[in-house]
C-alpha atoms as a PDB file:
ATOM      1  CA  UNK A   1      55.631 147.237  99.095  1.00  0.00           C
ATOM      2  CA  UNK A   2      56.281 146.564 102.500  1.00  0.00           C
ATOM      3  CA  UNK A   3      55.487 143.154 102.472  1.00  0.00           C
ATOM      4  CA  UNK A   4      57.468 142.666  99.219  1.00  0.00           C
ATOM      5  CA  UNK A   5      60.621 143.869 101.207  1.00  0.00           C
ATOM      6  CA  UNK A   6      59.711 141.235 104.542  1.00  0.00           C
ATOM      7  CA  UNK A   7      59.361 138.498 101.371  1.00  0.00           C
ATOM      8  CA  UNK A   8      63.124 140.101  99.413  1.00  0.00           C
ATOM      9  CA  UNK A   9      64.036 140.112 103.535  1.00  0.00           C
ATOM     10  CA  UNK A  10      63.318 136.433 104.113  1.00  0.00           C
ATOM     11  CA  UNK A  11      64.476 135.114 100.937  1.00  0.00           C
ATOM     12  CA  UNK A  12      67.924 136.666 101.843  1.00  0.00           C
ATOM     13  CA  UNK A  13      67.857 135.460 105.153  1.00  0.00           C
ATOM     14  CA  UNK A  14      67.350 131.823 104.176  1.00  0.00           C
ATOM     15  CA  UNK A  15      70.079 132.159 101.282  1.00  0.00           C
ATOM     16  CA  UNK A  16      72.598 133.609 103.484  1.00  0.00           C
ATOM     17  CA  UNK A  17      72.317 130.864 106.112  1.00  0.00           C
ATOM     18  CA  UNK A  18      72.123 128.360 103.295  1.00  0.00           C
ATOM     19  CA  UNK A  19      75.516 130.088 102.417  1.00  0.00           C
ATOM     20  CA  UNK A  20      76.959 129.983 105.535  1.00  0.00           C
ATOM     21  CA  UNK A  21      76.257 126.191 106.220  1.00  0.00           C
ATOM     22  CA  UNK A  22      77.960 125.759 102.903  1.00  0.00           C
ATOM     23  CA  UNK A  23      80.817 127.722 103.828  1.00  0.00           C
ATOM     24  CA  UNK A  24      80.783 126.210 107.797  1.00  0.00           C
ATOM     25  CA  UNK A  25      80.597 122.473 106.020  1.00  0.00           C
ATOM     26  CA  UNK A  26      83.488 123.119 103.867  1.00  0.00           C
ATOM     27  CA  UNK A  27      85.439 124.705 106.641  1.00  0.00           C
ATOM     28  CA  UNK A  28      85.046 121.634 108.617  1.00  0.00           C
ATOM     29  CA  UNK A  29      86.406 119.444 106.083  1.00  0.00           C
ATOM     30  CA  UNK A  30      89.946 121.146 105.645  1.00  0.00           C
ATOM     31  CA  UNK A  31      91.796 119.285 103.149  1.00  0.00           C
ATOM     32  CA  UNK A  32      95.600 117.616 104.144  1.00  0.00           C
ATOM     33  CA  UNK A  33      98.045 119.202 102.344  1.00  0.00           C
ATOM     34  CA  UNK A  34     100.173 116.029 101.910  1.00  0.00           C
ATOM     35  CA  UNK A  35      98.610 112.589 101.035  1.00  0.00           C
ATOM     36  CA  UNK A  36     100.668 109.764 101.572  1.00  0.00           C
ATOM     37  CA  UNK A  37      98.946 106.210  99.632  1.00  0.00           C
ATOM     38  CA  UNK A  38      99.434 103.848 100.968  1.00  0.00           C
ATOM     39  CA  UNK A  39     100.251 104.831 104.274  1.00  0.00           C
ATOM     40  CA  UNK A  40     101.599 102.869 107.027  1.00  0.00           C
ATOM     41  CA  UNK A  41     104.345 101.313 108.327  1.00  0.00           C
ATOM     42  CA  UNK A  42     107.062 100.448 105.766  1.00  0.00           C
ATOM     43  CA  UNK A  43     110.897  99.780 105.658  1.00  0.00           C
ATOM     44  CA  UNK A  44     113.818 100.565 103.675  1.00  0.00           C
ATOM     45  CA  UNK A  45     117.370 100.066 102.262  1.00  0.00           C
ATOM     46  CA  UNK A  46     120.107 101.921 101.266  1.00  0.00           C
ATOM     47  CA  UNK A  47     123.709 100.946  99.744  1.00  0.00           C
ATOM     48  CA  UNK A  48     126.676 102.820 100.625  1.00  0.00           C
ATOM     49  CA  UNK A  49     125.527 105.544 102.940  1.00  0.00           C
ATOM     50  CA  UNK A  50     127.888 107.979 103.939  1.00  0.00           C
ATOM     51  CA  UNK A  51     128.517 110.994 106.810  1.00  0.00           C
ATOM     52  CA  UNK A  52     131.014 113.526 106.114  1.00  0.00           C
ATOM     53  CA  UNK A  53     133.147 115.525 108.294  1.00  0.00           C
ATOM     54  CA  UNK A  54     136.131 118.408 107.142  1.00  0.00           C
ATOM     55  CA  UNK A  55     138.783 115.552 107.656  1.00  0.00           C
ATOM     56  CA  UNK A  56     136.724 112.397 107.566  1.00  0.00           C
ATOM     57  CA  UNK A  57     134.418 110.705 105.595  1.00  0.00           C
ATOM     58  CA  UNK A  58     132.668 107.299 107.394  1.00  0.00           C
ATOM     59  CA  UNK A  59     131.147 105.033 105.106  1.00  0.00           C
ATOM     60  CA  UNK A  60     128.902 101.926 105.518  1.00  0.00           C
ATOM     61  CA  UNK A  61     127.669  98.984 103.166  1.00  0.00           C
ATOM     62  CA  UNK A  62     124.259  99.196 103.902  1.00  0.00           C
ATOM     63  CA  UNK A  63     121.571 100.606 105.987  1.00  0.00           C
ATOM     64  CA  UNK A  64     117.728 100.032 106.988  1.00  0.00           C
ATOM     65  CA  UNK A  65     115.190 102.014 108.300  1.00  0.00           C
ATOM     66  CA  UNK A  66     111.678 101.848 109.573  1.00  0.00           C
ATOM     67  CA  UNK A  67     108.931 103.685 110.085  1.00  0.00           C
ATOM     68  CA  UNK A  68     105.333 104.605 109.372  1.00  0.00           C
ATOM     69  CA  UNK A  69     104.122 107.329 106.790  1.00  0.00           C
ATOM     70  CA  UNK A  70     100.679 109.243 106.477  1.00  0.00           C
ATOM     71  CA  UNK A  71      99.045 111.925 105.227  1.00  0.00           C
ATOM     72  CA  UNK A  72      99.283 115.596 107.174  1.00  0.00           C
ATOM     73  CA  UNK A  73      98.092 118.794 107.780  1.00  0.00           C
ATOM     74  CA  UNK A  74     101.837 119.696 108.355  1.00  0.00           C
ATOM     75  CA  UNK A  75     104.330 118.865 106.721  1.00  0.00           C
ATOM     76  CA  UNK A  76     105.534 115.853 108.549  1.00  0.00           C
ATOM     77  CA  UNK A  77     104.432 113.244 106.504  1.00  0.00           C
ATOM     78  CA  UNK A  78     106.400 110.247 108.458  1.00  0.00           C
ATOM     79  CA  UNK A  79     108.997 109.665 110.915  1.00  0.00           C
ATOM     80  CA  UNK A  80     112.239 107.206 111.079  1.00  0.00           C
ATOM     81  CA  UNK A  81     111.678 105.205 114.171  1.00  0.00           C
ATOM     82  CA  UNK A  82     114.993 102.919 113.157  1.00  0.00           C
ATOM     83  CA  UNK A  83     117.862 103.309 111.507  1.00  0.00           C
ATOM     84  CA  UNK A  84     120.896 100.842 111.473  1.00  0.00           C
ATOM     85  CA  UNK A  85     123.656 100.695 109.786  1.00  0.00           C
ATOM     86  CA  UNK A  86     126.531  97.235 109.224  1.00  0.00           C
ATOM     87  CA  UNK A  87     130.090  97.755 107.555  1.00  0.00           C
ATOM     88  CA  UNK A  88     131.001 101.056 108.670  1.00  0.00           C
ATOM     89  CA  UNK A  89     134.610 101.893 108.634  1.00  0.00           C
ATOM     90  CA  UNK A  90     136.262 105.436 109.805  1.00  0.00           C
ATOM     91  CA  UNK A  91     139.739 105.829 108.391  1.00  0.00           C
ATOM     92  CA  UNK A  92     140.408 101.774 108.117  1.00  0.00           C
ATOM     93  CA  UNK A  93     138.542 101.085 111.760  1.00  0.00           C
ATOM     94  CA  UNK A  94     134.999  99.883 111.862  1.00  0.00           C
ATOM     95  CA  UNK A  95     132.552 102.081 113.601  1.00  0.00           C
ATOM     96  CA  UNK A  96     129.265 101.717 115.226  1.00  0.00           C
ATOM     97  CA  UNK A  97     126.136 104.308 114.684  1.00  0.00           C
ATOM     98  CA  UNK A  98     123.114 104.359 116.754  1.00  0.00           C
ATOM     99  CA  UNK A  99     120.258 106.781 116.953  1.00  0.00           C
ATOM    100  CA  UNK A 100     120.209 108.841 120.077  1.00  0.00           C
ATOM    101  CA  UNK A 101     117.031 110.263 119.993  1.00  0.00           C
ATOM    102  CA  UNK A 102     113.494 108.542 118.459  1.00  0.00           C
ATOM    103  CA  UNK A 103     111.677 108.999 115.494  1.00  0.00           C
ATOM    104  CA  UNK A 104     113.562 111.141 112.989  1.00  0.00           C
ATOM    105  CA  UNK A 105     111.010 113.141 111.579  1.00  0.00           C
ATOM    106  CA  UNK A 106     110.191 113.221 107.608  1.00  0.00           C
ATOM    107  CA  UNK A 107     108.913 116.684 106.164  1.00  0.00           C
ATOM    108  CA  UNK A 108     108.009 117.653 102.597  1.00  0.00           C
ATOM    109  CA  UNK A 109     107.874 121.017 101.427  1.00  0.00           C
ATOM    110  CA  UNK A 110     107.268 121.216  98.416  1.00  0.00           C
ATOM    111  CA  UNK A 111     106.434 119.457  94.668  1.00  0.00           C
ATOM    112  CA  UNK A 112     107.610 119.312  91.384  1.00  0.00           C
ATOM    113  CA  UNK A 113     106.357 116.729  88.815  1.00  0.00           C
ATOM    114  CA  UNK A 114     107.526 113.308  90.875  1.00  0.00           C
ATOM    115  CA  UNK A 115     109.873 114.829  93.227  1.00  0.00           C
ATOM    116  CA  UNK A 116     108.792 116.068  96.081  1.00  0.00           C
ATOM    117  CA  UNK A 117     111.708 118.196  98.107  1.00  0.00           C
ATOM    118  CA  UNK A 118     112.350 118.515 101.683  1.00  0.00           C
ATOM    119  CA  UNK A 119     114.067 117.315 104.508  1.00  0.00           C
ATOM    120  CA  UNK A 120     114.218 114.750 107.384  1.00  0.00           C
ATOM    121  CA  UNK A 121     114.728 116.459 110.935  1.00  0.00           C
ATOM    122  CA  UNK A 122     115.021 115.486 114.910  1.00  0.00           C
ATOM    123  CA  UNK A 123     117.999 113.718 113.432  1.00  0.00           C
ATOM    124  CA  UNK A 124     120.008 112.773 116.403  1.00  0.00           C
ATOM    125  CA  UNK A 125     123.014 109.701 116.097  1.00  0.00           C
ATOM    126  CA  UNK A 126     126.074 108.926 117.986  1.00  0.00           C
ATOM    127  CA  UNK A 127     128.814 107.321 115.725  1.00  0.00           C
ATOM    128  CA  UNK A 128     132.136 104.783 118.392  1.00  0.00           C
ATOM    129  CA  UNK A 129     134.781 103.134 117.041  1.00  0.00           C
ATOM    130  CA  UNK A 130     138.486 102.654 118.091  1.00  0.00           C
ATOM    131  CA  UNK A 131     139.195 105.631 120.179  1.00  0.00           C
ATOM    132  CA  UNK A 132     136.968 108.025 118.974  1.00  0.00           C
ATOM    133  CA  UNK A 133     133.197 108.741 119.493  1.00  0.00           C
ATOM    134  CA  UNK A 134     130.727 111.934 118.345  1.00  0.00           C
ATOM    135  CA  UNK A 135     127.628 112.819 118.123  1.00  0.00           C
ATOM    136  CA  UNK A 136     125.814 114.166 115.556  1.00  0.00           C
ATOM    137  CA  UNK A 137     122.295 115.969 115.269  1.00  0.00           C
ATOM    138  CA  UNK A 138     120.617 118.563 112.873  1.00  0.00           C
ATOM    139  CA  UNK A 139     118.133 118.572 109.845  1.00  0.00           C
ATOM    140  CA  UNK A 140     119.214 116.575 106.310  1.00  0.00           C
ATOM    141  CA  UNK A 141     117.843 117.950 103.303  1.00  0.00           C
ATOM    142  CA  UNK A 142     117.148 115.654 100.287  1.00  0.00           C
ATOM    143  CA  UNK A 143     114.201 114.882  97.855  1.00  0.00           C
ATOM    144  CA  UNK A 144     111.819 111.961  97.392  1.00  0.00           C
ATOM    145  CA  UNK A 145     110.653 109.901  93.819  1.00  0.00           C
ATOM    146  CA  UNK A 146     107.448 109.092  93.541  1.00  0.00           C
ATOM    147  CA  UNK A 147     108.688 106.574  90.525  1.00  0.00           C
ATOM    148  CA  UNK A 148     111.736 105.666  92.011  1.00  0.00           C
ATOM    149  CA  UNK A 149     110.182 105.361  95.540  1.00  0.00           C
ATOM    150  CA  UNK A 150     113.555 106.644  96.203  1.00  0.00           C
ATOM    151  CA  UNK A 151     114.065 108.758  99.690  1.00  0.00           C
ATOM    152  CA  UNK A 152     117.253 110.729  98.735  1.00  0.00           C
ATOM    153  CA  UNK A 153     119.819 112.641 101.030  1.00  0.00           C
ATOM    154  CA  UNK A 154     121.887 114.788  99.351  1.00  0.00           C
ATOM    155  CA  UNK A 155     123.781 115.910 102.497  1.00  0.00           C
ATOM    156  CA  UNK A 156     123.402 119.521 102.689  1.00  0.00           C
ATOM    157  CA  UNK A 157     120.866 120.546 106.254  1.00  0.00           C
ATOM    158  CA  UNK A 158     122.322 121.644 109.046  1.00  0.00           C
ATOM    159  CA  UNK A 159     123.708 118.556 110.775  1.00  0.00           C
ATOM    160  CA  UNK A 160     126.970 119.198 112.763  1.00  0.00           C
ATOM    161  CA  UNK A 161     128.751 117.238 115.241  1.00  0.00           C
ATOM    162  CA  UNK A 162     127.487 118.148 118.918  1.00  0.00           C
ATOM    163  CA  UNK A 163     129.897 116.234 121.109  1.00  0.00           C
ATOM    164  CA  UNK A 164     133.564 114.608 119.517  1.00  0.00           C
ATOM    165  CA  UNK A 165     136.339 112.677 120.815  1.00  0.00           C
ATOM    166  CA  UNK A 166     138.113 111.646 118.009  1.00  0.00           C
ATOM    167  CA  UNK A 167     142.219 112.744 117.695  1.00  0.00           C
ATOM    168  CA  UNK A 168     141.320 115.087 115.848  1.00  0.00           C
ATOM    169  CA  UNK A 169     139.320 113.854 112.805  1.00  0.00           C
ATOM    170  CA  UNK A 170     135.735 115.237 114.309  1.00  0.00           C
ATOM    171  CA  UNK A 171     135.655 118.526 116.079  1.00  0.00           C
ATOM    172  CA  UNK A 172     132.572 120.000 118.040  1.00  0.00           C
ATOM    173  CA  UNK A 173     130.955 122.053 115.245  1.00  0.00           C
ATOM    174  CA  UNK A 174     132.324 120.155 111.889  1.00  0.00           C
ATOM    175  CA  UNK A 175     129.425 120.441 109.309  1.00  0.00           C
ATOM    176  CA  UNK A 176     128.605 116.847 108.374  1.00  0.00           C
ATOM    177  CA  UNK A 177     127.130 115.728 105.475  1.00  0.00           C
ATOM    178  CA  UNK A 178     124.688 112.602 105.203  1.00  0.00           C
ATOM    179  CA  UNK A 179     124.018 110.559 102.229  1.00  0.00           C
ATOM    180  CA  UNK A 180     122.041 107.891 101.232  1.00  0.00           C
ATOM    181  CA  UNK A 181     119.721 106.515  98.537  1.00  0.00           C
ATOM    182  CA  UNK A 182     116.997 104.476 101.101  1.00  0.00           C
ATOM    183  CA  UNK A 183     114.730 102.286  98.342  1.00  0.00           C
ATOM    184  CA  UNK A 184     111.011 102.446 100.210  1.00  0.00           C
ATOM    185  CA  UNK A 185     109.157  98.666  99.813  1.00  0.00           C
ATOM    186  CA  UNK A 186     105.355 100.352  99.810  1.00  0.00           C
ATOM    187  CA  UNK A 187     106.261 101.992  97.007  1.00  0.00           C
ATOM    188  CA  UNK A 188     104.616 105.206  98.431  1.00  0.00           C
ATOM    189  CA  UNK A 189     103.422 108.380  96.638  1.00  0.00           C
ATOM    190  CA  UNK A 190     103.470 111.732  97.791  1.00  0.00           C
ATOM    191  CA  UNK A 191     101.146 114.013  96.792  1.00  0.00           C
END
């Protein structure tokens, strides 16, 4: 009997550390909660962006933006190191916009069938024209395609202006509201 239970004893043993290695190797090899395929650097396009203030609405032909994407433990999944914008006009006079602080960050949060929702933050930009400059900074909420390969913000976040001089059309504080519908050329997926 009592060497039964040192035999029972060792048999245990040897399965519980066979267990634990098991549980230690799959431990080590925490899985990403975001995949990004490919990742990588990439670029991309959007027509007609627009920022919205209360009493003014600026609004560009185009814009481009680069960056790199890759999978993540968090949920930054890729970051906007450039941004630029052509045609931008503020109440008939053209405007300049510049990013003020490098890279935007972009975070998903969550998924639903192709769309994957969440936001791009560390936005930072300073918009000049004619007599009036601001600056802008905040988070931008918005949603990405996987079919589309569509990065979409739908202007709601928290952006506001930080800094204005602008007769009046942009105050320190005004909510502002980006949009844009930036086509991605790797064709990325989320996942």
């Amino acid at each position: 009997m009592n060497t039964l239970a040192r035999r029972a004893a060792v048999v245990l043993a040897a399965g519980g550390a066979a267990l634990g290695m098991t549980v230690s190797s799959a431990s080590a090899g925490v899985q990403a909660p975001w995949t990004v395929t490919p990742s990588g650097a990439y670029s991309a396009t959007a027509s007609s962006p627009t920022l919205s203030v209360p009493l003014a609405t600026l609004i560009c032909t185009s814009s481009t933006a680069t960056g790199n994407l890759a999978s993540s433990t968090t949920n930054t999944v890729g970051t906007i190191g450039t941004i630029n914008f052509t045609g931008c006009n503020l109440a008939g006079l053209s405007f300049t916009v510049t990013m003020n602080v490098t890279p935007w960050n972009i975070n998903a949060t969550s998924k639903s069938g192709s769309i994957v929702t969440g936001n791009v933050s560390n936005v930072s930009a300073k918009i000049a024209g004619v007599g009036c400059t601001a600056t802008f900074a905040g988070t931008v909420n918005g949603t990405y395609n996987n079919t589309t390969w569509v990065l979409g913000l739908n202007g709601t976040g928290t952006l506001k202006a930080t800094a204005a001089n602008c007769l009046g059309l942009i105050n320190v504080n005004d909510a502002a509201a980006f949009t844009g519908n930036y086509l991605v050329n790797t064709h990325p997926v989320i996942s």
